[in-house]
N, C-alpha and C. Protein backbone atom coordinates (compact mmCIF):
# COMPACT_ATOMS: atom_id res chain seq x y z
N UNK A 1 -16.38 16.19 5.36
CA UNK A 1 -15.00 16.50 5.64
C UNK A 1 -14.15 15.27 5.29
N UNK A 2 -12.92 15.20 4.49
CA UNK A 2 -12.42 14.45 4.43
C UNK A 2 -11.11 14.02 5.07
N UNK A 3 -10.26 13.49 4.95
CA UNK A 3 -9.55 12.76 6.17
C UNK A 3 -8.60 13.86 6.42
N UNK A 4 -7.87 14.51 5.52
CA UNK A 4 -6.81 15.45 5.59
C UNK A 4 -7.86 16.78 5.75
N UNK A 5 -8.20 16.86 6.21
CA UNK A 5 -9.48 18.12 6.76
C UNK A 5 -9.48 17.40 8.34
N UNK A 6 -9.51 16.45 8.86
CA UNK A 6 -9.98 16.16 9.90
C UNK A 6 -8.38 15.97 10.65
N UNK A 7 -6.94 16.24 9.73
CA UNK A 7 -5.44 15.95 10.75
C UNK A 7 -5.71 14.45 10.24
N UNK A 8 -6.35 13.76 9.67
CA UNK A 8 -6.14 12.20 9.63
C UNK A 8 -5.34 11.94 8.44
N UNK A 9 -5.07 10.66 8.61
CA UNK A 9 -4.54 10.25 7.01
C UNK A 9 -4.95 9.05 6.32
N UNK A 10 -5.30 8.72 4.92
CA UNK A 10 -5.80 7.70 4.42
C UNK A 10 -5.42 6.01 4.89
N UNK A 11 -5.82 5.31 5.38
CA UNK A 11 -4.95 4.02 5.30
C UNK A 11 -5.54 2.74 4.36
N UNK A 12 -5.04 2.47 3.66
CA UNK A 12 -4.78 1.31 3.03
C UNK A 12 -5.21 0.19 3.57
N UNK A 13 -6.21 -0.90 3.06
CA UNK A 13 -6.43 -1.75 4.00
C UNK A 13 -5.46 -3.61 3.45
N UNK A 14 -4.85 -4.38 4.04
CA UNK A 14 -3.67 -5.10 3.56
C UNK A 14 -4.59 -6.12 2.66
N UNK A 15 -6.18 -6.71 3.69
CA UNK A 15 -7.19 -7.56 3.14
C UNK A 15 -7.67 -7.15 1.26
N UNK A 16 -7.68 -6.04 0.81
CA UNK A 16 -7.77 -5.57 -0.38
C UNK A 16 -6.80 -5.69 -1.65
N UNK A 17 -7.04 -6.08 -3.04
CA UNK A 17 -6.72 -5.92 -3.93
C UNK A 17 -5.73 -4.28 -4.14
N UNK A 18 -4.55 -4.67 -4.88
CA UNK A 18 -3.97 -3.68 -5.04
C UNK A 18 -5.16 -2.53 -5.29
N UNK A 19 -6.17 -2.62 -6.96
CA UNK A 19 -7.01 -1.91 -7.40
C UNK A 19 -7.82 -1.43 -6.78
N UNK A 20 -8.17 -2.28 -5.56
CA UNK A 20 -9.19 -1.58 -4.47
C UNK A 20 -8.54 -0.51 -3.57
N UNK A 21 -7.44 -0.59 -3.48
CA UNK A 21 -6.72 0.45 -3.07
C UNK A 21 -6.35 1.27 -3.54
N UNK A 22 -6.04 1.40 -4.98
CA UNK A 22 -5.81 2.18 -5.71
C UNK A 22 -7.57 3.33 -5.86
N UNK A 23 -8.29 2.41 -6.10
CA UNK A 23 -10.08 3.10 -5.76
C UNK A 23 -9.86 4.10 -4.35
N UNK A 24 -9.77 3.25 -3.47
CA UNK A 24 -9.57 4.44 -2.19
C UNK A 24 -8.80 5.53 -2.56
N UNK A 25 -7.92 5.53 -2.47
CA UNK A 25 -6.75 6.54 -2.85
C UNK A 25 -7.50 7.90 -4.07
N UNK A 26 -7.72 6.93 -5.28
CA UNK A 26 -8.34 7.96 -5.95
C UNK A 26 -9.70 8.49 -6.03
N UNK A 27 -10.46 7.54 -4.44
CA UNK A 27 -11.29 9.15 -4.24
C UNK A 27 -11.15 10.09 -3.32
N UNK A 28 -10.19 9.93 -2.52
CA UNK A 28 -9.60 10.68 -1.44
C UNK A 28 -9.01 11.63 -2.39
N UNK A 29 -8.27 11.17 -3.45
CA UNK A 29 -7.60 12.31 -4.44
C UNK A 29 -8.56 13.32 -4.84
N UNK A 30 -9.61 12.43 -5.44
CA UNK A 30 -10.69 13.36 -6.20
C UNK A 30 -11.32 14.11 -4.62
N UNK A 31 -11.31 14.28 -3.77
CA UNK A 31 -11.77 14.87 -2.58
C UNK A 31 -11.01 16.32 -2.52
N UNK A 32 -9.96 16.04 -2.59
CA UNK A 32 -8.84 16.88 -2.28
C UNK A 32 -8.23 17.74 -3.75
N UNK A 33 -8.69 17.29 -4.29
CA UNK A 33 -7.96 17.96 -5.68
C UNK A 33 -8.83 17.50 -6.72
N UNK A 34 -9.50 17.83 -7.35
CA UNK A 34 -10.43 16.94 -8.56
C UNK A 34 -9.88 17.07 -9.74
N UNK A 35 -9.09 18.37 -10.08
CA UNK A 35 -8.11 18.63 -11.26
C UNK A 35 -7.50 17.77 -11.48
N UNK A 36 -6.53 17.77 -10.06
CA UNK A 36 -5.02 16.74 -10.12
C UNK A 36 -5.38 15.61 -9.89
N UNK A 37 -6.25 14.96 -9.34
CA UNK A 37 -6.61 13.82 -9.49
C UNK A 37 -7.05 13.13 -10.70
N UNK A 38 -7.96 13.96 -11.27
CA UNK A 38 -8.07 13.77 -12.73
C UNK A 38 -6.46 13.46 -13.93
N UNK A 39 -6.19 14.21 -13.86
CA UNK A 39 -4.60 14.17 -14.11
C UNK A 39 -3.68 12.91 -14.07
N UNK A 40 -4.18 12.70 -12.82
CA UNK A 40 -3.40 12.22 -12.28
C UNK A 40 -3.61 10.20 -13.19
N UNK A 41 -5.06 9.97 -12.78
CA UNK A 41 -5.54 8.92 -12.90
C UNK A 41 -5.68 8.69 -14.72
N UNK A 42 -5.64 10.09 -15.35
CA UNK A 42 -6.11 9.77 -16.52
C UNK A 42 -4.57 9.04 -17.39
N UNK A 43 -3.81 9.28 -16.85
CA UNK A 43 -2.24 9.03 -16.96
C UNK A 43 -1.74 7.70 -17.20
N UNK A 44 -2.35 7.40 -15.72
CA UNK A 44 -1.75 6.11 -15.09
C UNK A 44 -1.65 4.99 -15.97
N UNK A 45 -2.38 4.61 -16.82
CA UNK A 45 -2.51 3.88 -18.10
C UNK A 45 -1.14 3.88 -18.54
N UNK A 46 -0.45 4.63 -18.34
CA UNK A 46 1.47 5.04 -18.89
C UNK A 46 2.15 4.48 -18.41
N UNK A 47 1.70 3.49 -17.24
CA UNK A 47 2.96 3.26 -15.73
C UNK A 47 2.34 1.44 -16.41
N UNK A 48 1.10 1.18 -17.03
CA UNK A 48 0.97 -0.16 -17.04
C UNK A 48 2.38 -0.87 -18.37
N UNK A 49 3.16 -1.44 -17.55
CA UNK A 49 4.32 -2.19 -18.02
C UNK A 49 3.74 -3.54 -18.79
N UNK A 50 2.46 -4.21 -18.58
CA UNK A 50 1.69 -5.38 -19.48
C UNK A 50 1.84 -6.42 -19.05
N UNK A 51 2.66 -6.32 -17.36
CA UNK A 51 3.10 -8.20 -16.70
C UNK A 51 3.48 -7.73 -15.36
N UNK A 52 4.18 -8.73 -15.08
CA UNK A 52 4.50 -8.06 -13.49
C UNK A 52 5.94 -7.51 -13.66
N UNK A 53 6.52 -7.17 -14.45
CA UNK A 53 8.00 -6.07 -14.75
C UNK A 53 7.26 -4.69 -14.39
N UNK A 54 8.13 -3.49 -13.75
CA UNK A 54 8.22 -2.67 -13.51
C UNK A 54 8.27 -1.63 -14.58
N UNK A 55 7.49 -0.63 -14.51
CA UNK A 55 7.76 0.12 -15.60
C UNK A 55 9.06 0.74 -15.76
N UNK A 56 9.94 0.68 -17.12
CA UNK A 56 11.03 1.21 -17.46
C UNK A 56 11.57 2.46 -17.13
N UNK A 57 12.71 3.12 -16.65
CA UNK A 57 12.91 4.68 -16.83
C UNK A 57 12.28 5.35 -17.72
N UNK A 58 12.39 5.32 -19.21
CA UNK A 58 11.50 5.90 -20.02
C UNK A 58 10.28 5.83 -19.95
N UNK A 59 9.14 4.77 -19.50
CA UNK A 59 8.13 4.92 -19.10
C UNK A 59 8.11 6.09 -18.62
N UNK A 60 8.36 5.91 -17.43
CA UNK A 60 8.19 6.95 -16.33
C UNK A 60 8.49 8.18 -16.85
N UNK A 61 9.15 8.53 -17.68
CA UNK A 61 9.78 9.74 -17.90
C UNK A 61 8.51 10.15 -18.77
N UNK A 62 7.88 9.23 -19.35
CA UNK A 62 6.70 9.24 -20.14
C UNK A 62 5.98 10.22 -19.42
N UNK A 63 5.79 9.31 -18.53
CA UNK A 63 4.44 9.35 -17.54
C UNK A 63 4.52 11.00 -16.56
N UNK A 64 5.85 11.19 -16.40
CA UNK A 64 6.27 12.48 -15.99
C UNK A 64 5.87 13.65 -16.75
N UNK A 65 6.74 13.53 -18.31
CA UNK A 65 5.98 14.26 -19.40
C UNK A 65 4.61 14.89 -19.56
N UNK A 66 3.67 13.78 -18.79
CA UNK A 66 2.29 14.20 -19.28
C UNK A 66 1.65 14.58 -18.58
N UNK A 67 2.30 14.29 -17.12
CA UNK A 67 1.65 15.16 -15.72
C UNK A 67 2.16 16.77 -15.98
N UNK A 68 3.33 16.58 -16.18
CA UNK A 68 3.47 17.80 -16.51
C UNK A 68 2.89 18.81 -17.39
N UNK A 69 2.92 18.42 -18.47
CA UNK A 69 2.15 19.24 -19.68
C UNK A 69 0.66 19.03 -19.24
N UNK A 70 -0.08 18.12 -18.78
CA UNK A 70 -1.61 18.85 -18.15
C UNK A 70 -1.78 19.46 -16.95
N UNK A 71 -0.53 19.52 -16.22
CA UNK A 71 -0.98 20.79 -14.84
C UNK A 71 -0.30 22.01 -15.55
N UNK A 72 0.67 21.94 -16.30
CA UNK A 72 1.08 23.15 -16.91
C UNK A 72 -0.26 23.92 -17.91
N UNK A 73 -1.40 22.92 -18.44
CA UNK A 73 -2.12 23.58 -18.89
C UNK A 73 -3.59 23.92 -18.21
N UNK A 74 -3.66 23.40 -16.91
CA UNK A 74 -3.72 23.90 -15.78
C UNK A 74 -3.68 25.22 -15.37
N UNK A 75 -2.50 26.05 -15.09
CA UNK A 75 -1.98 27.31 -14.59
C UNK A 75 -2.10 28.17 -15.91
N UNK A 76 -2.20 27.24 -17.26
CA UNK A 76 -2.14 28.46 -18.12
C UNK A 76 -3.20 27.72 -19.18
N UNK A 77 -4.37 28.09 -18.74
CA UNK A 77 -5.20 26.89 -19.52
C UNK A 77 -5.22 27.76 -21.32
N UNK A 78 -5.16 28.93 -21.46
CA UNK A 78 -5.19 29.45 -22.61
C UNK A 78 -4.11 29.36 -24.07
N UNK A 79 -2.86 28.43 -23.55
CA UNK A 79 -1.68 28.26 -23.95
C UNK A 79 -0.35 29.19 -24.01
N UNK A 80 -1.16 30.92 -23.95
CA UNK A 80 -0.43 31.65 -23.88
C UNK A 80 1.11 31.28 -23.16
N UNK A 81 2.84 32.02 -24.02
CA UNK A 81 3.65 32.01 -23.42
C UNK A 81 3.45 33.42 -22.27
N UNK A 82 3.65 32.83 -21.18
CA UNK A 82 3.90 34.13 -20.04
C UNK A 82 5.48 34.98 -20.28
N UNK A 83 5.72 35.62 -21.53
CA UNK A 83 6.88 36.13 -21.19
C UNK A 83 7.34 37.53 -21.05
């Protein structure tokens, strides 16, 4: 059972590396969703800005783009338009 099965919620520990937290997180994801987690993580590579600057609006809009178009092919894995 995992934490959101049990009413709990994940916590973060402060002693850990961002990445080690980021590890927790994405196996609690993969627990709970293995699709969207997948998705999710295969992405993230989009948000790396290359220093400690923040990724740009367009990044993100990037990074939005592509979550989108793989849960959209997700719900319609065949490509078909539903119209």
């Amino acid at each position: 059972m995992h934490l959101a099965e049990a009413g709990g919620h994940m916590k973060f520990k402060l002693e850990n590396t961002f990445e080690e937290n980021v590890a927790l997180f994405q196996a609690e994801a993969e627990q709970i969703d293995p699709d969207c987690a997948k998705i999710l993580f295969d992405n993230m590579h989009l948000l790396d800005s290359g220093g400690d600057t923040a990724p740009s609006r367009a990044t993100i809009g990037e990074f939005h783009k592509a979550l989108l178009a793989a849960l959209n092919g997700l719900s319609n894995p065949t490509g078909e338009d539903k119209a």
